[in-house]
PDB file of N, CA and C in Angstrom:
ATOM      1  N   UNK A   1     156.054  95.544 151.774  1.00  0.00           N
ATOM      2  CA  UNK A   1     157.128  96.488 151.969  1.00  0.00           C
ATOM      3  C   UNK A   1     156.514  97.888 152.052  1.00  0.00           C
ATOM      4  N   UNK A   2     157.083  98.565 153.083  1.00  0.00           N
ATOM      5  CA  UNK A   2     156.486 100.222 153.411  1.00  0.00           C
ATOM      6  C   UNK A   2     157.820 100.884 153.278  1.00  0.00           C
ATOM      7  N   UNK A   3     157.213 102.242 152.352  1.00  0.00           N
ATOM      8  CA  UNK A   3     158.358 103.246 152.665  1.00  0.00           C
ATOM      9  C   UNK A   3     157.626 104.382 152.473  1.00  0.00           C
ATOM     10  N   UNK A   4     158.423 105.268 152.891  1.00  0.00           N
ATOM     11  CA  UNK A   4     157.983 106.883 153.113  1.00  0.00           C
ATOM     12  C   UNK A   4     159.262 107.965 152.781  1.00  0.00           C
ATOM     13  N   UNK A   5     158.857 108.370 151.639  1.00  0.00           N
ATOM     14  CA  UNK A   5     159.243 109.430 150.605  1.00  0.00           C
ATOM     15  C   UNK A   5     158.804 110.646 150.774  1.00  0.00           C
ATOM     16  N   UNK A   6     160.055 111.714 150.506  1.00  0.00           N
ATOM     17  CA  UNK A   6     159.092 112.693 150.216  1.00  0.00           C
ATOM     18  C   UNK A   6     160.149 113.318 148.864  1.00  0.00           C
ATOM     19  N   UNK A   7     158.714 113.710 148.208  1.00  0.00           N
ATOM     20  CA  UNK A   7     158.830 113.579 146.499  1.00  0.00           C
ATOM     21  C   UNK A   7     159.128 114.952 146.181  1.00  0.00           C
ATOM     22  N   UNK A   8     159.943 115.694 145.765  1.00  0.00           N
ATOM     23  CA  UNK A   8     159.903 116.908 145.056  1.00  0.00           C
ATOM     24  C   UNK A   8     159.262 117.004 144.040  1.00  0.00           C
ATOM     25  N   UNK A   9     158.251 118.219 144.106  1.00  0.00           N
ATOM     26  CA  UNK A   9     157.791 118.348 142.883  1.00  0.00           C
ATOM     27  C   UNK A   9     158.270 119.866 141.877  1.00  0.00           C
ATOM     28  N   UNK A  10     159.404 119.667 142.023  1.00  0.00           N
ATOM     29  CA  UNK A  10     159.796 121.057 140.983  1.00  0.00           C
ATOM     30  C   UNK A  10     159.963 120.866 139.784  1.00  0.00           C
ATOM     31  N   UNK A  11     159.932 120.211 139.413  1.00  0.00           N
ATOM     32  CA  UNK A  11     159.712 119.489 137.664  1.00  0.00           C
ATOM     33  C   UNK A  11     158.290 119.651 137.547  1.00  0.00           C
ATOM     34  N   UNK A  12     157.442 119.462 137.961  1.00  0.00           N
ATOM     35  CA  UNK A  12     155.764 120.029 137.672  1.00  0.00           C
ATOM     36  C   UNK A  12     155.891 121.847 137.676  1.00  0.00           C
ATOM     37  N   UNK A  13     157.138 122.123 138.137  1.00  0.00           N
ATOM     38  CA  UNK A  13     156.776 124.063 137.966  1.00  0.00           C
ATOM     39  C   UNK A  13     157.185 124.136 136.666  1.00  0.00           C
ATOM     40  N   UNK A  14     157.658 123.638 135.882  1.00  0.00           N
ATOM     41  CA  UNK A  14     158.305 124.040 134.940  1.00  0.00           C
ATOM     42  C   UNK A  14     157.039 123.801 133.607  1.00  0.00           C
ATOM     43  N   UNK A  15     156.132 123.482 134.122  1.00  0.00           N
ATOM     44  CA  UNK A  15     155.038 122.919 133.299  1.00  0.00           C
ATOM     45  C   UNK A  15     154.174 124.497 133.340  1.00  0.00           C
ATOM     46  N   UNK A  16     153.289 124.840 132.280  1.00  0.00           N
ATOM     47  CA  UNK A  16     152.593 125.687 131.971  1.00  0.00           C
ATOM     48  C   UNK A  16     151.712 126.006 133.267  1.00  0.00           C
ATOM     49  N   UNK A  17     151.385 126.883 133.626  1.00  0.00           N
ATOM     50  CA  UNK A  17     150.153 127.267 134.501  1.00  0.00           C
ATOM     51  C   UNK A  17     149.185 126.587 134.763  1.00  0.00           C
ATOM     52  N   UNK A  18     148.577 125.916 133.673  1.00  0.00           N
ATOM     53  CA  UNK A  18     147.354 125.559 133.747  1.00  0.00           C
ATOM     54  C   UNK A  18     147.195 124.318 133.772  1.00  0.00           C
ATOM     55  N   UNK A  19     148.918 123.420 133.566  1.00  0.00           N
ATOM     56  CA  UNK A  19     148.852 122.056 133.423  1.00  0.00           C
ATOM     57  C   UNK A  19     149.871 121.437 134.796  1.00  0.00           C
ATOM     58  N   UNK A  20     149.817 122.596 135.910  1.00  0.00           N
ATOM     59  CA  UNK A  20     150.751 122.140 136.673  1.00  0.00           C
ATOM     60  C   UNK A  20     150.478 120.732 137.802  1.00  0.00           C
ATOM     61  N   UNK A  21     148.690 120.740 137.740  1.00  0.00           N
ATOM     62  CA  UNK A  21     149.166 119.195 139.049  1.00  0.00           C
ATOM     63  C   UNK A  21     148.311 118.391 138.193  1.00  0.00           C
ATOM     64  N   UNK A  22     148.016 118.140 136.882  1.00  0.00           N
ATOM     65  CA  UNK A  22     147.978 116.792 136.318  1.00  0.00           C
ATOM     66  C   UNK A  22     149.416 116.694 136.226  1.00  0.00           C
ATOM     67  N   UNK A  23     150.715 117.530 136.003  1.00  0.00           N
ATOM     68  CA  UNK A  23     151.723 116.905 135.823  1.00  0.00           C
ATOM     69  C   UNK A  23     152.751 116.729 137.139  1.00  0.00           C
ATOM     70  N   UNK A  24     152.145 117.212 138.639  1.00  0.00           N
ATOM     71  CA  UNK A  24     152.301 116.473 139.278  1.00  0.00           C
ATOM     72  C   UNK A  24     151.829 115.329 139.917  1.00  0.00           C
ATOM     73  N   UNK A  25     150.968 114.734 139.698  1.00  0.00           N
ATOM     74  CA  UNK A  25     150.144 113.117 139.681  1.00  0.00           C
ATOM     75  C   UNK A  25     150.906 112.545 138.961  1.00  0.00           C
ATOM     76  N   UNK A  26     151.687 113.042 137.557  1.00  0.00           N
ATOM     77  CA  UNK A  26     152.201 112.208 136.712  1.00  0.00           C
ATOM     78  C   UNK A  26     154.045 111.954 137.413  1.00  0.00           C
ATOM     79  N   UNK A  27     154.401 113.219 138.123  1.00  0.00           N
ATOM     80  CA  UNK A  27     155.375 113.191 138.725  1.00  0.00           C
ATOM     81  C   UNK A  27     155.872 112.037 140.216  1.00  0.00           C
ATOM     82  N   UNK A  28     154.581 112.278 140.896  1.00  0.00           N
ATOM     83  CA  UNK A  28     154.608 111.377 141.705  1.00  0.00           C
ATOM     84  C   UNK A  28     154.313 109.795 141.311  1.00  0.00           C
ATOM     85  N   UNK A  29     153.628 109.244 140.620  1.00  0.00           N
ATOM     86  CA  UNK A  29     153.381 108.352 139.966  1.00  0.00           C
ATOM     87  C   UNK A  29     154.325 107.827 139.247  1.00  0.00           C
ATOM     88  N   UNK A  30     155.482 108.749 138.671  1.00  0.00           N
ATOM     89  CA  UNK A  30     156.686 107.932 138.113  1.00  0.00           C
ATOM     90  C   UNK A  30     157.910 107.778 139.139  1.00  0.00           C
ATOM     91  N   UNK A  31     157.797 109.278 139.988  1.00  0.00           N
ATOM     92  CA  UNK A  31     158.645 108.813 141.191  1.00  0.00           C
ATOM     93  C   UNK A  31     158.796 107.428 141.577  1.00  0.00           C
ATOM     94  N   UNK A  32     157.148 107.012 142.392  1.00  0.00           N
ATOM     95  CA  UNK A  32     156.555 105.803 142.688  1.00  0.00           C
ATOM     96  C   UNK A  32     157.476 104.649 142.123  1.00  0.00           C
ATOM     97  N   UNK A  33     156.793 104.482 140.782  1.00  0.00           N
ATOM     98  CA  UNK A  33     157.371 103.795 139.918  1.00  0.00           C
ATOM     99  C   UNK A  33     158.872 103.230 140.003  1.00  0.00           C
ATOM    100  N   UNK A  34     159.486 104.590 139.883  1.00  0.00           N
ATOM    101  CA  UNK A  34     160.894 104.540 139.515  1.00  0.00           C
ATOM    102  C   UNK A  34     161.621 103.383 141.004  1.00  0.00           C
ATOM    103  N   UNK A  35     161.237 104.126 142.188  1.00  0.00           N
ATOM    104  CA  UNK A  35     161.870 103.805 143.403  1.00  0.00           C
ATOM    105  C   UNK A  35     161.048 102.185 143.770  1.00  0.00           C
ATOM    106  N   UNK A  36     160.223 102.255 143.609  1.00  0.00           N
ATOM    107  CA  UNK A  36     159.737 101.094 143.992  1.00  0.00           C
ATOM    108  C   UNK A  36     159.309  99.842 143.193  1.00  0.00           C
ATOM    109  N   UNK A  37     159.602 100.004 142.082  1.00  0.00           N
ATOM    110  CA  UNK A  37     160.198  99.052 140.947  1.00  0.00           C
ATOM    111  C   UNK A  37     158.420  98.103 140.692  1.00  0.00           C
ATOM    112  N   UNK A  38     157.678  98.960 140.258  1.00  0.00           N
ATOM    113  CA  UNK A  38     156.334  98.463 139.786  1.00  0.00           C
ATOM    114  C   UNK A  38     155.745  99.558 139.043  1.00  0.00           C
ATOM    115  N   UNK A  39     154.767  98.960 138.123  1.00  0.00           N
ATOM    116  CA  UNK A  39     154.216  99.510 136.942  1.00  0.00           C
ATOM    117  C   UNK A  39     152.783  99.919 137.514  1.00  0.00           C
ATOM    118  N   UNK A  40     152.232  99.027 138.827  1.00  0.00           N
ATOM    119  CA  UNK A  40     150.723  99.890 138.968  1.00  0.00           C
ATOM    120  C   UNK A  40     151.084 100.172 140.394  1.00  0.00           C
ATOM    121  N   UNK A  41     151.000 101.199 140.236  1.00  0.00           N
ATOM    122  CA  UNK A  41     150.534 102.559 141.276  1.00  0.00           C
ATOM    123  C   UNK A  41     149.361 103.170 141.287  1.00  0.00           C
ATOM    124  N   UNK A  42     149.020 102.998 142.800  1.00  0.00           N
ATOM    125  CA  UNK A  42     147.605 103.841 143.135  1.00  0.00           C
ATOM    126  C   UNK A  42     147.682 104.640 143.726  1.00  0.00           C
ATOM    127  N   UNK A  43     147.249 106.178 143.475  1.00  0.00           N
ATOM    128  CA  UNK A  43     147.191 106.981 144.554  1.00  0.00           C
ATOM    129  C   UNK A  43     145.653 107.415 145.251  1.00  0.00           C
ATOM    130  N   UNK A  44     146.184 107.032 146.091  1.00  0.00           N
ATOM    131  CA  UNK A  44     144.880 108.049 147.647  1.00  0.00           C
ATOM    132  C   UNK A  44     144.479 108.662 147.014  1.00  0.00           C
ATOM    133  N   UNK A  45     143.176 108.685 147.605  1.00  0.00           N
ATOM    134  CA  UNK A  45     142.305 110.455 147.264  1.00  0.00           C
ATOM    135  C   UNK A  45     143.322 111.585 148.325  1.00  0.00           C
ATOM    136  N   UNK A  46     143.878 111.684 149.419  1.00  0.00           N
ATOM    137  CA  UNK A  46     143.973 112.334 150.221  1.00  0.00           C
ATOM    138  C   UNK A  46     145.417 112.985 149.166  1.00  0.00           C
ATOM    139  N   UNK A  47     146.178 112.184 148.659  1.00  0.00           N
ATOM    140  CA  UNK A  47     146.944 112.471 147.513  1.00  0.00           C
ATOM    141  C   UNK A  47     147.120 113.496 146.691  1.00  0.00           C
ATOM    142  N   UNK A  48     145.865 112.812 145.807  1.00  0.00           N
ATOM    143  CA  UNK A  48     144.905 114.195 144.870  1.00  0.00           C
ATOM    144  C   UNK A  48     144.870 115.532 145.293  1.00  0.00           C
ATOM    145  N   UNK A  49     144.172 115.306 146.509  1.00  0.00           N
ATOM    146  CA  UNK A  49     143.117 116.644 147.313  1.00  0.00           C
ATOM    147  C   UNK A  49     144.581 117.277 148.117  1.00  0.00           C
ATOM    148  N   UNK A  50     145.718 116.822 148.238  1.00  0.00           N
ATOM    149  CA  UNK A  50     146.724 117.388 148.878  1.00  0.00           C
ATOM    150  C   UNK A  50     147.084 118.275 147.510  1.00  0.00           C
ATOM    151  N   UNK A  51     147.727 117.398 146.030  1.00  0.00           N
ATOM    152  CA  UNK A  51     148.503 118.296 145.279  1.00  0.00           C
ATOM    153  C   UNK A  51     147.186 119.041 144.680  1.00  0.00           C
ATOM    154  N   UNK A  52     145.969 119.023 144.182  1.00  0.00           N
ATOM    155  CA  UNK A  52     145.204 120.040 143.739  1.00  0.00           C
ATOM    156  C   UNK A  52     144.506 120.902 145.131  1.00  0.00           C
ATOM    157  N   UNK A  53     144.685 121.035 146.044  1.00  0.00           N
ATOM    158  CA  UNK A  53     144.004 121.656 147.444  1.00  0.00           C
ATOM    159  C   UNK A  53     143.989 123.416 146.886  1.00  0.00           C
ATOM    160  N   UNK A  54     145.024 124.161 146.053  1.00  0.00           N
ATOM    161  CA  UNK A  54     145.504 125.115 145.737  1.00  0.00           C
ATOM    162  C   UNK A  54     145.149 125.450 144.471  1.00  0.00           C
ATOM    163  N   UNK A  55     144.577 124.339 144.141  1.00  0.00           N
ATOM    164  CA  UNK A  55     144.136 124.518 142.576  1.00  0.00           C
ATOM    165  C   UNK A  55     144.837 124.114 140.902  1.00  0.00           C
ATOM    166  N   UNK A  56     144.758 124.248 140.204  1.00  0.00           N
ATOM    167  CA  UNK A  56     145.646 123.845 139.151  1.00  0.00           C
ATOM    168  C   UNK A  56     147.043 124.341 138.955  1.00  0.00           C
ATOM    169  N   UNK A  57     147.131 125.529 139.486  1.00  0.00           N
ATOM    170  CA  UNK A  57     148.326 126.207 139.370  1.00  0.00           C
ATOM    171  C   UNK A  57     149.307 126.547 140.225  1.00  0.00           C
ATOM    172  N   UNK A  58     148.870 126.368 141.363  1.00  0.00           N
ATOM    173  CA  UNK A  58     149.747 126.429 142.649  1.00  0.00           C
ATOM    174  C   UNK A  58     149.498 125.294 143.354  1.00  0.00           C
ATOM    175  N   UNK A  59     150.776 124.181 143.132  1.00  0.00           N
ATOM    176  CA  UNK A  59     151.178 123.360 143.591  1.00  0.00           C
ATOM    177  C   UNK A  59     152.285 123.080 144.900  1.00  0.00           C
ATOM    178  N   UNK A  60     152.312 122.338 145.514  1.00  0.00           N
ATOM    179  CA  UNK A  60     153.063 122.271 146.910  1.00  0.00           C
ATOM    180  C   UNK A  60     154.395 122.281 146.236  1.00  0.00           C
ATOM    181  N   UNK A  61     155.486 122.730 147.015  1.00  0.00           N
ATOM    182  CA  UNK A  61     157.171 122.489 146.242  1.00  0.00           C
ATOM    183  C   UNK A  61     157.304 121.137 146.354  1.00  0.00           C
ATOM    184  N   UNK A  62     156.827 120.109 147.787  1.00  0.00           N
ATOM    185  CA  UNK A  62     157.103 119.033 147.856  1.00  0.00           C
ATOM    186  C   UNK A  62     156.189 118.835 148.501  1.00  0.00           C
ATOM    187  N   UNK A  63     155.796 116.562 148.672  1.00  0.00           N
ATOM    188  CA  UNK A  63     154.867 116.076 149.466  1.00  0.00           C
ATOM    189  C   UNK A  63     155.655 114.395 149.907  1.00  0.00           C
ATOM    190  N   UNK A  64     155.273 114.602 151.393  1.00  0.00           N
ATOM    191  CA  UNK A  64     155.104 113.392 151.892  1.00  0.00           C
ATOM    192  C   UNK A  64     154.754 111.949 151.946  1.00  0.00           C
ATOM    193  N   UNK A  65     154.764 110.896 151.388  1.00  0.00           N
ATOM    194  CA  UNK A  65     154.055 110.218 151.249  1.00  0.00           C
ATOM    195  C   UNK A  65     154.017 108.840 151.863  1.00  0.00           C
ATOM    196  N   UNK A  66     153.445 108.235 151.620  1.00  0.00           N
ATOM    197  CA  UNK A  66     154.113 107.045 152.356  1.00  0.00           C
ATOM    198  C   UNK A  66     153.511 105.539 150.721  1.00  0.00           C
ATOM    199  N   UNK A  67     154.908 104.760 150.925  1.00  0.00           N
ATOM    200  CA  UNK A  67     154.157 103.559 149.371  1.00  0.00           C
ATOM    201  C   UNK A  67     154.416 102.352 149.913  1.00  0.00           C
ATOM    202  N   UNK A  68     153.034 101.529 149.909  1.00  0.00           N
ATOM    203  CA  UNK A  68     153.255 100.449 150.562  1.00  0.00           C
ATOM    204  C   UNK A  68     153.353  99.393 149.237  1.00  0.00           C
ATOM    205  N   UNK A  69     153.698  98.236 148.783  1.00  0.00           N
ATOM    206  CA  UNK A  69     153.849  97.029 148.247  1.00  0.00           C
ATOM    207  C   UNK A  69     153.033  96.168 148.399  1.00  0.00           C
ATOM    208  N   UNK A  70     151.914  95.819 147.772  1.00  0.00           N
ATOM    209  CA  UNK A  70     151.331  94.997 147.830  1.00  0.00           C
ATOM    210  C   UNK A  70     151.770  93.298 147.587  1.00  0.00           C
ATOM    211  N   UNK A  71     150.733  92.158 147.832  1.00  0.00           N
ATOM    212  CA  UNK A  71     151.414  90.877 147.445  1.00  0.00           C
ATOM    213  C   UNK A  71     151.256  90.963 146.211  1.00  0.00           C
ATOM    214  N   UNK A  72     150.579  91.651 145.357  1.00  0.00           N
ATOM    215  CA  UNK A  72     150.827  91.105 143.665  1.00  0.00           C
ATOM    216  C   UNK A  72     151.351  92.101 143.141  1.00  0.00           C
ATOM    217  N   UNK A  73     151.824  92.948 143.757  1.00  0.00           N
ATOM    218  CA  UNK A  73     153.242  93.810 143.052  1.00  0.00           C
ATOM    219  C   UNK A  73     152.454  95.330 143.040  1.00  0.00           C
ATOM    220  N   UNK A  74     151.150  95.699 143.172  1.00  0.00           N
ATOM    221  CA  UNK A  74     150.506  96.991 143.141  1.00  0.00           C
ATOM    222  C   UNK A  74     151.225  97.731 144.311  1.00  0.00           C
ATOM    223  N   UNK A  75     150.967  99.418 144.018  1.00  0.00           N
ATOM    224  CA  UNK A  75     151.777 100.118 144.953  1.00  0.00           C
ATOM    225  C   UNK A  75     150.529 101.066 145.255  1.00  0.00           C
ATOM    226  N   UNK A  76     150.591 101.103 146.697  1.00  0.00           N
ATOM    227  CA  UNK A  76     149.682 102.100 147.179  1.00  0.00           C
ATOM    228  C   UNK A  76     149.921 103.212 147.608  1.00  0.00           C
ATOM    229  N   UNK A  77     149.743 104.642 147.454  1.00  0.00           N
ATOM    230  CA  UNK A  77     150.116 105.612 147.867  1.00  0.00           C
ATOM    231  C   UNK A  77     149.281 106.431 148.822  1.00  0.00           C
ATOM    232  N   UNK A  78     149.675 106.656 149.757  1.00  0.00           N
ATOM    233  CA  UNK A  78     148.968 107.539 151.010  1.00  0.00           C
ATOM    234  C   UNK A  78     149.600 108.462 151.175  1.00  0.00           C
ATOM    235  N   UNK A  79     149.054 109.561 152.231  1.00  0.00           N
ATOM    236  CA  UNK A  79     149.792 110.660 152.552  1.00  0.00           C
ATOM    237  C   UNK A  79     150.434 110.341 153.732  1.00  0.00           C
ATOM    238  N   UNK A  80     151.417 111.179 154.088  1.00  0.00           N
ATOM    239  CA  UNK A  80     152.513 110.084 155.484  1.00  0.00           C
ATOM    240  C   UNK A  80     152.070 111.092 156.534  1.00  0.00           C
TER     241      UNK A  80
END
């Protein structure tokens, strides 16, 4: 199963300066989760290097993604 989301991340602004895109990895990762009804989620490097590209503190408002379903229930995350 493929789908393509795009995730708000304004709940990571509300996070301290310095802790803003570990807590969007954690944002997208439960997004993931939530919508696509599995416990392991992987994200891309291209992922990563999209929400930290700006650095720790300036994060994108939102990102694209695309989550595919694996056969044993893992979820893969790419950029769309």
């Amino acid at each position: 199963m493929e789908r393509v989301y795009v995730i708000p991340l304004r709940d990571a602004k509300k996070a301290p300066r310095t802790k803003r895109s570990p807590k969007a990895t954690r944002v997208v990762r439960e997004f993931i989760q939530k919508h696509m009804k599995s416990d392991q989620v992987k994200l891309d490097a291209s992922v990563n290097e999209t929400i930290w590209e700006r650095g720790i503190q300036k994060i994108p408002p939102k990102i694209k993604v695309k989550a595919t379903k694996e056969e044993d229930g893992s979820v893969l995350v790419t950029l769309a």
